[in-house]
Protein backbone atom coordinates (compact mmCIF):
# COMPACT_ATOMS: atom_id res chain seq x y z
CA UNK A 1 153.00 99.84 41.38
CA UNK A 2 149.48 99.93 39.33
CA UNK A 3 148.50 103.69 41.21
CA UNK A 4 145.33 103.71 39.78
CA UNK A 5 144.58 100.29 41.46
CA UNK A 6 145.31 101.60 44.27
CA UNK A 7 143.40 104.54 44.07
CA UNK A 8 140.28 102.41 43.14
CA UNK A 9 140.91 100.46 46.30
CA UNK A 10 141.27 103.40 48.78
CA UNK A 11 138.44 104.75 47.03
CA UNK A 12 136.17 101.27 47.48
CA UNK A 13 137.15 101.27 50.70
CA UNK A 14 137.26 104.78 51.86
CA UNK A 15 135.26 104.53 55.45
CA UNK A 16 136.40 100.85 56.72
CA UNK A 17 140.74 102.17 56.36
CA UNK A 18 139.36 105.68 58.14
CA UNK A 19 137.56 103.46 60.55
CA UNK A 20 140.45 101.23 61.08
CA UNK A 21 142.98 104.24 61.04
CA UNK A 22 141.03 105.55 63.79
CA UNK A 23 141.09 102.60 65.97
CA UNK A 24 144.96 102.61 65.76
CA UNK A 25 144.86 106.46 66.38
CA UNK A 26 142.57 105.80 69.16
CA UNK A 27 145.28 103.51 71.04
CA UNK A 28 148.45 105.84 70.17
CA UNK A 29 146.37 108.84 71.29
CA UNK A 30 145.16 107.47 74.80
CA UNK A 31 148.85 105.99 75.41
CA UNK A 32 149.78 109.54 74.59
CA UNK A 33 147.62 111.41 77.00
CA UNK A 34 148.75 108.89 79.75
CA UNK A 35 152.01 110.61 79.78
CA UNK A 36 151.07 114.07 79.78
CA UNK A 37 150.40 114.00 83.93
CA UNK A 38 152.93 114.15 86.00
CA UNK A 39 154.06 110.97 88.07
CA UNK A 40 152.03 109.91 90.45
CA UNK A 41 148.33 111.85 88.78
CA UNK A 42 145.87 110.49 86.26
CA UNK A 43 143.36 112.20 84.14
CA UNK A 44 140.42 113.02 86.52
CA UNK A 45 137.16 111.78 85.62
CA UNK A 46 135.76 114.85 84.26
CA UNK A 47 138.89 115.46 81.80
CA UNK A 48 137.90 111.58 80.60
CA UNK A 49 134.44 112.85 79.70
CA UNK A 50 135.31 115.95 77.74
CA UNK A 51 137.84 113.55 75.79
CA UNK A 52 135.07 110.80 75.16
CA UNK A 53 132.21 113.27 74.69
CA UNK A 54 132.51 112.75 70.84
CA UNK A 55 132.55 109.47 70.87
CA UNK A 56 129.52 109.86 72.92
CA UNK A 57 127.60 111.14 70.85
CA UNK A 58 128.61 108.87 68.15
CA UNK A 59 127.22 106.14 70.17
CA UNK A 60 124.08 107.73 71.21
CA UNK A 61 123.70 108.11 67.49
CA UNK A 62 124.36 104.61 66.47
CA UNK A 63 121.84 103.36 69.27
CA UNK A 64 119.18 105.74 68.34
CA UNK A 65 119.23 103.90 64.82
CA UNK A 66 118.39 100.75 66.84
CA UNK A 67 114.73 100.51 67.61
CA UNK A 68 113.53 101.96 63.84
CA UNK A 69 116.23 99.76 62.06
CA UNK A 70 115.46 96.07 63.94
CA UNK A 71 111.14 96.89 63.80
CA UNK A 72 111.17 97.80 60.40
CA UNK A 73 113.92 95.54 58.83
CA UNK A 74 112.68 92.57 60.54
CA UNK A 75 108.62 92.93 59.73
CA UNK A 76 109.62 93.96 55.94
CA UNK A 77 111.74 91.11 55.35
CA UNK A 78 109.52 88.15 57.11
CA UNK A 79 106.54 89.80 55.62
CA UNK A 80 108.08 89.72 51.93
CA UNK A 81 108.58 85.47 52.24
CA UNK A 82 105.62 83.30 52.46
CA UNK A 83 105.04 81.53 55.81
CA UNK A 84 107.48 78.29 54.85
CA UNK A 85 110.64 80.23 53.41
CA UNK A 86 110.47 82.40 56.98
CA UNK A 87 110.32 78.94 59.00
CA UNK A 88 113.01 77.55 56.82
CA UNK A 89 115.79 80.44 57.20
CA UNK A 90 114.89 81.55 60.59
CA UNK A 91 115.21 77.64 61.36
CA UNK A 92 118.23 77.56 59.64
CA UNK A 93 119.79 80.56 61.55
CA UNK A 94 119.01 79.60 65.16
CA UNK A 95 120.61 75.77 64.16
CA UNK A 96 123.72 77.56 62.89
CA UNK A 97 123.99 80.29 66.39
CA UNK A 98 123.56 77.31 68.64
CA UNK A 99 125.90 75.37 66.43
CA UNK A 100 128.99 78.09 66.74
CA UNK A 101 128.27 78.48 70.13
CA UNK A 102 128.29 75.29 71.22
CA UNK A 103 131.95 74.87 69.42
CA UNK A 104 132.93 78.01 70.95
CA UNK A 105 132.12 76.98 74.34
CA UNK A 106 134.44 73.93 73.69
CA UNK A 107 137.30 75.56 72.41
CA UNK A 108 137.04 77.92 75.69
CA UNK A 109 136.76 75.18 78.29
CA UNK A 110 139.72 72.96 76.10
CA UNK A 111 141.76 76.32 76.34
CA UNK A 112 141.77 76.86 80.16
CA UNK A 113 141.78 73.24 81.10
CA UNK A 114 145.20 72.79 79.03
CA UNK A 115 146.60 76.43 79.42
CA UNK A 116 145.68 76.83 83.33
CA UNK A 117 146.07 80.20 83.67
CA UNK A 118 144.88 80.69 86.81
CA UNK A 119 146.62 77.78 88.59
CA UNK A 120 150.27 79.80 89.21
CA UNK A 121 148.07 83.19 90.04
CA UNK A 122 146.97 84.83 93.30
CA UNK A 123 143.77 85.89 93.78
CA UNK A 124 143.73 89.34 94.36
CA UNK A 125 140.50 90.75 96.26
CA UNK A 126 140.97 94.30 96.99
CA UNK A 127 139.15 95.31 93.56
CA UNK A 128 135.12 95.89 93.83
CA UNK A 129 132.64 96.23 91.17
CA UNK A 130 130.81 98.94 90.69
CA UNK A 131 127.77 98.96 92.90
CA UNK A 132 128.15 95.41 93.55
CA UNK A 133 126.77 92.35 92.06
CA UNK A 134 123.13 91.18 91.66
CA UNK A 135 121.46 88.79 93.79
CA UNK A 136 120.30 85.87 91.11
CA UNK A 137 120.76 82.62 90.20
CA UNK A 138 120.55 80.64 86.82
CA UNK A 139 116.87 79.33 87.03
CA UNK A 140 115.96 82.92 87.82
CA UNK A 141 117.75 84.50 84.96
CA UNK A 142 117.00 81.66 82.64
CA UNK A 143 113.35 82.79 83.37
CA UNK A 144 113.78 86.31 82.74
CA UNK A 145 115.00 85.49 79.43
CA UNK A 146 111.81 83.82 78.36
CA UNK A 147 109.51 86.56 79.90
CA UNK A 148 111.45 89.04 78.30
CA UNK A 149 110.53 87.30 74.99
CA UNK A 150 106.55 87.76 76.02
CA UNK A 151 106.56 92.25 76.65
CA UNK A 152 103.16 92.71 78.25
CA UNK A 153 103.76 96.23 77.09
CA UNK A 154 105.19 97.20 73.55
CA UNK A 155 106.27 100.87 74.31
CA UNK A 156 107.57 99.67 77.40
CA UNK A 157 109.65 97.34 75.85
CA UNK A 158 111.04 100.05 73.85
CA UNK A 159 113.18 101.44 77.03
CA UNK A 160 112.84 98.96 79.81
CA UNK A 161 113.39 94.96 80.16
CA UNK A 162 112.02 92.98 82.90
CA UNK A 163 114.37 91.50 85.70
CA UNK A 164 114.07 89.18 89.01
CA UNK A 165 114.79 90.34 92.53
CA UNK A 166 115.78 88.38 95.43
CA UNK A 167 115.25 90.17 98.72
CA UNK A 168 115.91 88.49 101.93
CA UNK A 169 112.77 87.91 103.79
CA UNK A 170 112.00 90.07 106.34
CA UNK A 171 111.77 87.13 109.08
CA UNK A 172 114.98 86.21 108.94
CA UNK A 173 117.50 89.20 107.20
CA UNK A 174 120.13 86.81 107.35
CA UNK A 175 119.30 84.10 105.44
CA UNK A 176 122.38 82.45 103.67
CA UNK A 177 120.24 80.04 101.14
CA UNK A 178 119.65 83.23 98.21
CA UNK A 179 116.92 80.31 96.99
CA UNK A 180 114.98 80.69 100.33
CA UNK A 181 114.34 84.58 99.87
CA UNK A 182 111.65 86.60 98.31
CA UNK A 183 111.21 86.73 94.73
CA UNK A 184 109.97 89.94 93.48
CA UNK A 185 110.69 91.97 90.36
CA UNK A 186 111.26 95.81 88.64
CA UNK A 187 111.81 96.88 85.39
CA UNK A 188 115.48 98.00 84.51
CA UNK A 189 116.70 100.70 82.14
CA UNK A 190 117.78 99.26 78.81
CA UNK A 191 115.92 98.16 75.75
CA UNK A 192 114.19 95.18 75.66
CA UNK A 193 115.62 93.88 72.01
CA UNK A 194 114.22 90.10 72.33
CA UNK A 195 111.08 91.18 73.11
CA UNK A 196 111.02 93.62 70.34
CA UNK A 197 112.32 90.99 67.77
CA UNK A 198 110.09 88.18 68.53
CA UNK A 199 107.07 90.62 68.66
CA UNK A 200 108.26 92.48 64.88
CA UNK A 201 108.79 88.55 64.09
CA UNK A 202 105.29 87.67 64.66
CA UNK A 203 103.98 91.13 63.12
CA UNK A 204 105.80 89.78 60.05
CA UNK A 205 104.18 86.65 59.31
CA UNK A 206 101.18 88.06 60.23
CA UNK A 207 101.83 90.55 57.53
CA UNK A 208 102.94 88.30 54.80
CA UNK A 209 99.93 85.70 55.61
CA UNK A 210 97.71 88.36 54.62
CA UNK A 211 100.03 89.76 52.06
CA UNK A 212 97.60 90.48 48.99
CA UNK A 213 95.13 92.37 51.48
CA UNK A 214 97.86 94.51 53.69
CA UNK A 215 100.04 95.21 50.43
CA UNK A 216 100.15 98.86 51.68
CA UNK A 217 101.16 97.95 55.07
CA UNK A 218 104.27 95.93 54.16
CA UNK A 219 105.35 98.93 51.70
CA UNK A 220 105.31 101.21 54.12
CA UNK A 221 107.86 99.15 56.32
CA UNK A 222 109.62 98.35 53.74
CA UNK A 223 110.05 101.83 52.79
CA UNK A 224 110.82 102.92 56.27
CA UNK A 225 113.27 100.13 56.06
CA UNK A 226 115.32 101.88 53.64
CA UNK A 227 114.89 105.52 54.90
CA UNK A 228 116.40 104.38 58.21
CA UNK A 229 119.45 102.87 56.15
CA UNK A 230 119.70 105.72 54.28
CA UNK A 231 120.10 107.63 57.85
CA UNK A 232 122.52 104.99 59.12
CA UNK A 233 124.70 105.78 55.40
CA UNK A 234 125.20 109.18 57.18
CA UNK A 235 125.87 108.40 60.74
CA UNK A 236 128.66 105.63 59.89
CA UNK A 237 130.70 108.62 58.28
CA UNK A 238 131.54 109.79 61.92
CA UNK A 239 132.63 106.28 62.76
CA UNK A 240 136.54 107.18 62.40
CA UNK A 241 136.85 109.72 64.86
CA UNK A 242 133.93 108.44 66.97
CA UNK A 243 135.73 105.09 67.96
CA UNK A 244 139.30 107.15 68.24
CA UNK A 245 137.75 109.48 71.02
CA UNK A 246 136.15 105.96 72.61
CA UNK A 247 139.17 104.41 72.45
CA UNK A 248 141.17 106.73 73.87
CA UNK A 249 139.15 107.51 76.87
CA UNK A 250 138.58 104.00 77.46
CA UNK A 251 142.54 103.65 77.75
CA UNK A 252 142.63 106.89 80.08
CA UNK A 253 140.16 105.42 82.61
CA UNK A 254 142.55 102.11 83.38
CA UNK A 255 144.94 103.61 86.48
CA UNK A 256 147.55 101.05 85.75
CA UNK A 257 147.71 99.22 82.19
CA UNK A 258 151.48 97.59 83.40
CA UNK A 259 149.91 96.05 86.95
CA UNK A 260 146.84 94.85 84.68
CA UNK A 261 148.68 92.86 82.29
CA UNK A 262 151.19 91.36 84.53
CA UNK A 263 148.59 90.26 86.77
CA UNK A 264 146.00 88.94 84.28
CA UNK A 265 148.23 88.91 81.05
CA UNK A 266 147.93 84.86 80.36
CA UNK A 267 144.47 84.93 81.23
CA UNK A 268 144.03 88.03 78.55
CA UNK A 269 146.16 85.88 76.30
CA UNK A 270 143.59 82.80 76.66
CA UNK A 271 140.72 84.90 76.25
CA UNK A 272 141.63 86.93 73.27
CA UNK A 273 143.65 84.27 71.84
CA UNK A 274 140.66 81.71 71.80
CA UNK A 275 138.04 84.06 70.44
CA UNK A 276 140.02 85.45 67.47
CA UNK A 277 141.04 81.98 66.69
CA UNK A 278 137.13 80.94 66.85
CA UNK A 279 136.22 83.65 64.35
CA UNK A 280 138.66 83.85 62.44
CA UNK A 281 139.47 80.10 61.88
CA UNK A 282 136.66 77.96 63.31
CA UNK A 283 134.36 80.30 61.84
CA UNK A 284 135.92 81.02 58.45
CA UNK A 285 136.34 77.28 58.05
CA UNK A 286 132.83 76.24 58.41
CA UNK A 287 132.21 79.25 56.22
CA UNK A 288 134.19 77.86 53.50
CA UNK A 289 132.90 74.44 53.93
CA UNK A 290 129.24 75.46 53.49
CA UNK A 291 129.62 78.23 50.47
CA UNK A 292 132.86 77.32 48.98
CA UNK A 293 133.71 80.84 48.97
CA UNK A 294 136.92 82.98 49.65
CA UNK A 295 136.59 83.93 54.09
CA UNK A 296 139.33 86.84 53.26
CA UNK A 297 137.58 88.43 51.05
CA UNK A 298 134.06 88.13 53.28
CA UNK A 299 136.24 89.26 56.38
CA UNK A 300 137.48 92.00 54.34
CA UNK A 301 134.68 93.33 52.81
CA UNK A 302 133.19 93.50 56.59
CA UNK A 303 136.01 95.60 58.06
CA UNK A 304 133.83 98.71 58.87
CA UNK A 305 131.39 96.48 60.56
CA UNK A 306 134.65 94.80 62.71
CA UNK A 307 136.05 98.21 63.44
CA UNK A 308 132.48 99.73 64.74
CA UNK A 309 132.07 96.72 66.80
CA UNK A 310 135.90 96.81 68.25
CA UNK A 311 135.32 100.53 68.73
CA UNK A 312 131.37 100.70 69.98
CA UNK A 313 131.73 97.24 72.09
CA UNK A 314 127.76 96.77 71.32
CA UNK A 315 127.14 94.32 69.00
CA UNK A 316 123.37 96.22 68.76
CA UNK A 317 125.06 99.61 67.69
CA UNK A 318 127.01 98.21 64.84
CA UNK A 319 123.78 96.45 63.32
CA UNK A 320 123.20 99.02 61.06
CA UNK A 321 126.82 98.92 59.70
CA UNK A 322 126.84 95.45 59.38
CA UNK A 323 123.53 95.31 57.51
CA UNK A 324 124.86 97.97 55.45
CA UNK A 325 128.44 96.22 54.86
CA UNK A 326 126.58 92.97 53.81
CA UNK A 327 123.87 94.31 51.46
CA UNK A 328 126.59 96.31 49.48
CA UNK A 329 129.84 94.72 50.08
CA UNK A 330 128.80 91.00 49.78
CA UNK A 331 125.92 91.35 48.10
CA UNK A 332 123.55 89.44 50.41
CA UNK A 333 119.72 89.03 49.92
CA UNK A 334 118.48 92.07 52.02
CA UNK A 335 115.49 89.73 53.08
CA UNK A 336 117.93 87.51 55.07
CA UNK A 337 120.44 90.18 55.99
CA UNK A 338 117.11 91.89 58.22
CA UNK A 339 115.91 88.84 59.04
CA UNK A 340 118.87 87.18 60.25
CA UNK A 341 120.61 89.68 61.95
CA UNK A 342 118.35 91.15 64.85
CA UNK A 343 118.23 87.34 65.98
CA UNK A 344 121.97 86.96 65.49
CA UNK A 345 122.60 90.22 67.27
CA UNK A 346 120.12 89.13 70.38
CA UNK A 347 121.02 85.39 70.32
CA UNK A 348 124.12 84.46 68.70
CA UNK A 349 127.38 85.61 71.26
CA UNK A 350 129.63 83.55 70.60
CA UNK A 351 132.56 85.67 71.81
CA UNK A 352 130.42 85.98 74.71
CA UNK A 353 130.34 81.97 75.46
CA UNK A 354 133.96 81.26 75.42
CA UNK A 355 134.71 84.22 77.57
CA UNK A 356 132.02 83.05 80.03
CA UNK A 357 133.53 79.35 79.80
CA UNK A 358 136.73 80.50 80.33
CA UNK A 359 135.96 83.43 83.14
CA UNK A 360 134.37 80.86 84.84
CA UNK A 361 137.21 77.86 85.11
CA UNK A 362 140.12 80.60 85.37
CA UNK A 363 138.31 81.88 88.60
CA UNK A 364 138.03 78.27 89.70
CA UNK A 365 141.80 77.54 89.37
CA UNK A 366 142.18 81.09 91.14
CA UNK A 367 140.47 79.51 94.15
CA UNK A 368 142.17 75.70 93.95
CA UNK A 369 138.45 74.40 93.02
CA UNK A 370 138.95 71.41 91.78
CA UNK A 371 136.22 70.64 88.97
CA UNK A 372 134.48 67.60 88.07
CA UNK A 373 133.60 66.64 84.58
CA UNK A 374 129.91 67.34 85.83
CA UNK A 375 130.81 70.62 86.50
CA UNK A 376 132.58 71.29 83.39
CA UNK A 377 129.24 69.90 81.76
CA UNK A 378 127.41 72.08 84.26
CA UNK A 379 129.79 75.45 83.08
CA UNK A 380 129.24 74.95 79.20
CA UNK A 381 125.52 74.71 79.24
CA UNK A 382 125.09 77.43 81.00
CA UNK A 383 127.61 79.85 79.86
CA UNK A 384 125.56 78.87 76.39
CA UNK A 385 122.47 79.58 77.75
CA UNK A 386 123.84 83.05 79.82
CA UNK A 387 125.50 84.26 76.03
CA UNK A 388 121.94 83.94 74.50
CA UNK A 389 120.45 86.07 77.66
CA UNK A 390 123.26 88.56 77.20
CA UNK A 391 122.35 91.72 75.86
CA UNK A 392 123.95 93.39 73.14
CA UNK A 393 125.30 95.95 74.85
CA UNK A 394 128.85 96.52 76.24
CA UNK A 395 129.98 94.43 79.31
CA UNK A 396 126.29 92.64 79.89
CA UNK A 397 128.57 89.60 79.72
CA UNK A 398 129.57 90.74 83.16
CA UNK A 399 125.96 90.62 84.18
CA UNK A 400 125.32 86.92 83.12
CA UNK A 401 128.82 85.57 84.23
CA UNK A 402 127.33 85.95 87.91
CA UNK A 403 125.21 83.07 86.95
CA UNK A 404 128.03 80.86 85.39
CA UNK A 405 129.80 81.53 88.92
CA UNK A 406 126.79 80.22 90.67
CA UNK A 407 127.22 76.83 88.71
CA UNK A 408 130.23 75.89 90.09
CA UNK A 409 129.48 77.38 93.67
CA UNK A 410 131.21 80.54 93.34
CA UNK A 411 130.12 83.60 95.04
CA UNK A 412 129.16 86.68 92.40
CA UNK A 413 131.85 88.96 94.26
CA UNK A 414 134.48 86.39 92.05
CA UNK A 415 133.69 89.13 88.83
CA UNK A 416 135.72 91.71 90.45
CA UNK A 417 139.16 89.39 90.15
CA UNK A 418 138.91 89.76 86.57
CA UNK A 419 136.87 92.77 86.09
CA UNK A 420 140.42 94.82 84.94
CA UNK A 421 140.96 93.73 81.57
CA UNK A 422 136.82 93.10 80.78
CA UNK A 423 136.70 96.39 79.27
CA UNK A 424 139.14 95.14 76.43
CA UNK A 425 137.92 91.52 76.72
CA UNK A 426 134.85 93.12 75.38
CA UNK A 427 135.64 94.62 72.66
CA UNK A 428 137.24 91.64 71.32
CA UNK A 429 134.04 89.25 71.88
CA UNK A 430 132.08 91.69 70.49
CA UNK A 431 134.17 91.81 67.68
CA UNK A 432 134.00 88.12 67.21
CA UNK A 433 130.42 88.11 67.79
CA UNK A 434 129.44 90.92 64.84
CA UNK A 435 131.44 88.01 62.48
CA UNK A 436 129.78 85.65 63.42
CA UNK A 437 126.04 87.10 62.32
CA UNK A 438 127.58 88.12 59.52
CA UNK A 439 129.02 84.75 58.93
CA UNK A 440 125.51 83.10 59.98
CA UNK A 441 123.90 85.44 57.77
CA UNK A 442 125.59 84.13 54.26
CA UNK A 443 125.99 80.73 55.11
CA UNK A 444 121.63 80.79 55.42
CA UNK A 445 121.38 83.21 52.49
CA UNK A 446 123.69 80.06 50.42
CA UNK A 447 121.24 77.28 51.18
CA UNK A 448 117.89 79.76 50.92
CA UNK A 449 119.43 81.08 47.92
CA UNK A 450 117.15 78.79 45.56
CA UNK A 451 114.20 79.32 47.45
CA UNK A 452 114.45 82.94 47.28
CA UNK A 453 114.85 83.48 43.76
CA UNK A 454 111.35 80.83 43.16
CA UNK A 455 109.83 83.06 45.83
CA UNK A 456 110.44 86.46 43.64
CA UNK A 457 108.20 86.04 41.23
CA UNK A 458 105.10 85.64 42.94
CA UNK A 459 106.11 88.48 44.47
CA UNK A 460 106.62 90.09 41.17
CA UNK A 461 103.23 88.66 40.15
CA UNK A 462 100.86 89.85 43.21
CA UNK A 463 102.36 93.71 42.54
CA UNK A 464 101.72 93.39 39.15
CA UNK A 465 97.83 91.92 39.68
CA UNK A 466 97.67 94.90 42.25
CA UNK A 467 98.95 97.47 39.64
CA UNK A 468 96.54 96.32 36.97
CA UNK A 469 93.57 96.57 39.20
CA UNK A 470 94.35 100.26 40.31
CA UNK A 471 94.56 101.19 36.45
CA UNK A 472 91.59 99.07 35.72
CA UNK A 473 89.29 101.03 38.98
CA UNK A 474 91.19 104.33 37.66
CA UNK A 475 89.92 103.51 34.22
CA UNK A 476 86.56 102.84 35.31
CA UNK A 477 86.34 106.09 37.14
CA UNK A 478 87.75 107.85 33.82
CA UNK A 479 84.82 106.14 32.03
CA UNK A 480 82.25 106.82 34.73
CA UNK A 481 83.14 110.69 34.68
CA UNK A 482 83.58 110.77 30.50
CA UNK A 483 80.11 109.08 30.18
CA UNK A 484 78.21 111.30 32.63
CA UNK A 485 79.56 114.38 30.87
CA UNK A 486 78.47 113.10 27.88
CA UNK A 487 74.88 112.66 28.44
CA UNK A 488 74.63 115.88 30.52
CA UNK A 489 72.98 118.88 28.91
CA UNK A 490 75.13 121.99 28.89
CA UNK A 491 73.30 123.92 31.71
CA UNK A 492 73.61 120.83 33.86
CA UNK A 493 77.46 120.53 33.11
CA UNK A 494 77.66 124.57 33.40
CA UNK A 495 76.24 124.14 36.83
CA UNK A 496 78.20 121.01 37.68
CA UNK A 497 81.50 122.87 36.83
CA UNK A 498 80.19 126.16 39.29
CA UNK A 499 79.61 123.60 42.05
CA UNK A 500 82.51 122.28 41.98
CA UNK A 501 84.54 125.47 42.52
C-alpha cells in the first residue's frame, strides 16, 4: 500500500471522513445510550436536551449563516452577468428542478402502486401529532406560496412567512365544508427564504443593469459574499461532532425503534429505497448524460455537503457547505453555484416529492381507498407543487403532505399513521434533495459554461476602464495641486501650509 497516497487522501478529505465518522458515531452512540436505562424507562426529555445541546448549537450556527449567505451570494452573482446570461441559467435551472421532480414523483407513485405497502397493514390511530394538524387546503396553500414570493415587508421577511387561516364561522361552529369557513391570516415564525430570494434576485439584475454606475455597490456584495464563506470555512469544522450529538438524540427521543420498524418497515423500505435510487441513479444518470463526466467522483467530492444534510435534516443549513464543497471540490463557476443554489434549496425537493407521492398512496391503501387514475394524476401534481412550497427546513414536508391528503379526500389527522419513522424519512430526502442542487447546479454551469467565459472579459474590461479613470482624476488632482504650488509665492504657500495644520 502507496501510504503516502493515502495520507494525501485523508488529508484532501479531512472534514467530509470526520463528518461521515460522526454520523456513524452518532447512530452507535444513541443505540448505546438506549441501553443504559433500566427496562421499562427511557431517557427523559430533559436528559435528551443536555445530549443534543451541542448539536444545537451547531445548528443555530449553520442557520445563522443563512440570511447573509443567500442575500449576498445571490445579488453578487446575478449582478456580475448581464441581463440575458441571468435569464438563460436561471431558466435553465428551474427547467432542470421541475424536470427531476417530475421523474421523482413517478418513480414514487410506480413504487407504491407495484410494492403496496400499505395493502397487508393496519391502520393504527392511537398516535397524534403534535398540536394537531392545520386547517388548509391546496388552493389555499398554493396561494400562500405565491404571496410569500411578493414580502410586503423585507425585514419582516427576514423572521416571519405569511400563512392562511381557516376559522369556522361564527354562525354556524360546526360547519363540516373547511371551504365554507372564514379565511383570515397571521404571520408564522420561520424565515421567509422565497421571498428573500426572489427579492435579492430582482436586486441583482437591477444591479448588473446599471453595472458601470453601481460598480461599488456590487463589490461590496461581492465582498460580503466571501467574508460570509470565509465564516461558514469555520463553522463546518464543528460539523463532526455537531451531527453525532443530533443524531444521537434524535435516536433517544423514538420510545420504541423495534415496534416502529415492524409496523412501518416496508413502507420505510419504499421510501428510502426510492429516493436513494432517484439520486443516486436517476440523478447521476442524467448527470452523466448531460456533462459526460464521472457521478462518483461528483458524489464524492460532495460528501461533507451529504453528511451535513443527513445530519442537519435542513436542506437551508447545509447551503453554505454545499456552496463551499462545489466551488472547491468541483470547481464550479461561483456565479452559478450562488445563483443556482438558493433557488434549488427553496424550489427543487425532490426527495420531498416522492415521499409526498408515496405518503400519500400508502395512507390510501391503509384505508382500502381505492384510487382512480384521476386521482393518481390528482396526487403527482400536487405533491410537485406541495415539494416546491416546502420549506427547507426539517419535517415541513409534514406540513404540505396535509394538502396531498386533501387530494384524495383524506382527512389531515392521516399524518399521524406515519408520523414514526418521518424523523428518519427526513433526513434521507433531505439528503437526496442537497444532491440534487448540487447536481442541478453543474449540469447548468456545463451548458452556461461558454457563455460565461465570453461574459468575463467585459467584465475584465469595465474594471479596467474604471481603474484608469480613478488614476486619470487622481492624476489630475496631482497636477491641479503641483501647478498651484508652483505659481504661488512663498508667503502664500507659507500660509497655505499653516492653514492647513
Amino acid at each position: 500500500m502507496n501510504w503516502p497516497n493515502v495520507w494525501s487522501f485523508v488529508r484532501r478529505n479531512l472534514l467530509t471522513l470526520l463528518t461521515i465518522l460522526g454520523v456513524v458515531i452518532g447512530i452507535a452512540l444513541g443505540l448505546g445510550l438506549r441501553a443504559v436505562p433500566a427496562d421499562g424507562e427511557t431517557w427523559s426529555a430533559r436528559d435528551v436536551m443536555y445530549i443534543n445541546y451541542v448539536g444545537d448549537l451547531f445548528l443555530r450556527a449553520l442557520k445563522a449563516l443563512i440570511l447573509p449567505l443567500i442575500i449576498s451570494s445571490l445579488i453578487a452573482a446575478v449582478g456580475s452577468l448581464d441581463l440575458s446570461l441571468s435569464k438563460k441559467i436561471g431558466g435553465r435551472a428551474v427547467l432542470y428542478y421541475l424536470a427531476t421532480t417530475v421523474l421523482a414523483v413517478i418513480l414514487g407513485i410506480v413504487l407504491v402502486i407495484t410494492i403496496k405497502p400499505g395493502a397487508d397493514s393496519e391502520a393504527d390511530e392511537t398516535t397524534e401529532t403534535k398540536g394537531g394538524p392545520r386547517n388548509v387546503t391546496t388552493a389555499d396553500t398554493l396561494l400562500d406560496l405565491v404571496r410569500n414570493m411578493f414580502p410586503p415587508n423585507l425585514v419582516q421577511a427576514c423572521i416571519e412567512q405569511y400563512q392562511t387561516v381557516l376559522t369556522p364561522p361564527e354562525n354556524n361552529p360546526t360547519e363540516p365544508d373547511i371551504y365554507e369557513w372564514t379565511v383570515g391570516g397571521r404571520y408564522s415564525d420561520g424565515m421567509n427564504i422565497l421571498g428573500l430570494v426572489v427579492a435579492s434576485i430582482v436586486f441583482g439584475v437591477a444591479l448588473g443593469a446599471t453595472k458601470k454606475e453601481n460598480a461599488l455597490v456590487l463589490s461590496f456584495f461581492q465582498q460580503l459574499s466571501q467574508i460570509v464563506m470565509k465564516v461558514t470555512g469555520w463553522v463546518i469544522w464543528l460539523s463532526p461532532v455537531g451531527v453525532t450529538f443530533l443524531i444521537a438524540a434524535k435516536i433517544l427521543e423514538i420510545e420504541d425503534l423495534g415496534d416502529m420498524f415492524s409496523k412501518l418497515g416496508l413502507y420505510f423500505a419504499v421510501v428510502a429505497g426510492g429516493i436513494l435510487f432517484h439520486g443516486f441513479v436517476v440523478l447521476s444518470l442524467l448527470f452523466f448524460l448531460f456533462t459526460r463526466q464521472n457521478p462518483v467522483k461528483f458524489i464524492a467530492n460532495m460528501g461533507q455537503a451529504l453528511a451535513t444534510a443527513f445530519g442537519t435534516s435542513s436542506s437551508s443549513a447545509s447551503l453554505p457547505v454545499t456552496m463551499q464543497c462545489l466551488e472547491e471540490k468541483n470547481n464550479i463557476d461561483e456565479r452559478v453555484s450562488r445563483f443556482v443554489l438558493p433557488i434549488g434549496a427553496t424550489i427543487n425537493m425532490d426527495g420531498t416529492a416522492l415521499y409526498e407521492a408515496v405518503a400519500a398512496i400508502f395512507i390510501a391503501q391503509l384505508r382500502g381507498l381505492s384510487l382512480s387514475f384521476g386521482n393518481v394524476l390528482a396526487i403527482s401534481i400536487t405533491a410537485t407543487a406541495a415539494s416546491i412550497g416546502a420549506a427547507g427546513i426539517p419535517q415541513a414536508g409534514l406540513v404540505t403532505l396535509v394538502m396531498v391528503l386533501d387530494t384524495v379526500g383524506l382527512p389531515a389527522e392521516d399524518v399521524s399513521l406515519i408520523i414514526a419513522v418521518d424523523w428518519l424519512l427526513d433526513r434521507f430526502r433531505t439528503l437526496v434533495n442537497v444532491l440534487g442542487d448540487s447536481f442541478g447546479a453543474a449540469i447548468v454551469y456545463h451548458f452556461s459554461k461558454a457563455e460565461l467565459e465570453s461574459s468575463k472579459q467585459p467584465q475584465q474590461d469595465l474594471n479596467l476602464t474604471q481603474q484608469t479613470e480613478l488614476d486619470l482624476e487622481l492624476v489630475h488632482q496631482v497636477d491641479h495641486t503641483t501647478s498651484a504650488t508652483t505659481v504661488m509665492p512663498l508667503d502664500e504657500r507659507h500660509i497655505l501650509k499653516n492653514s492647513r495644520l
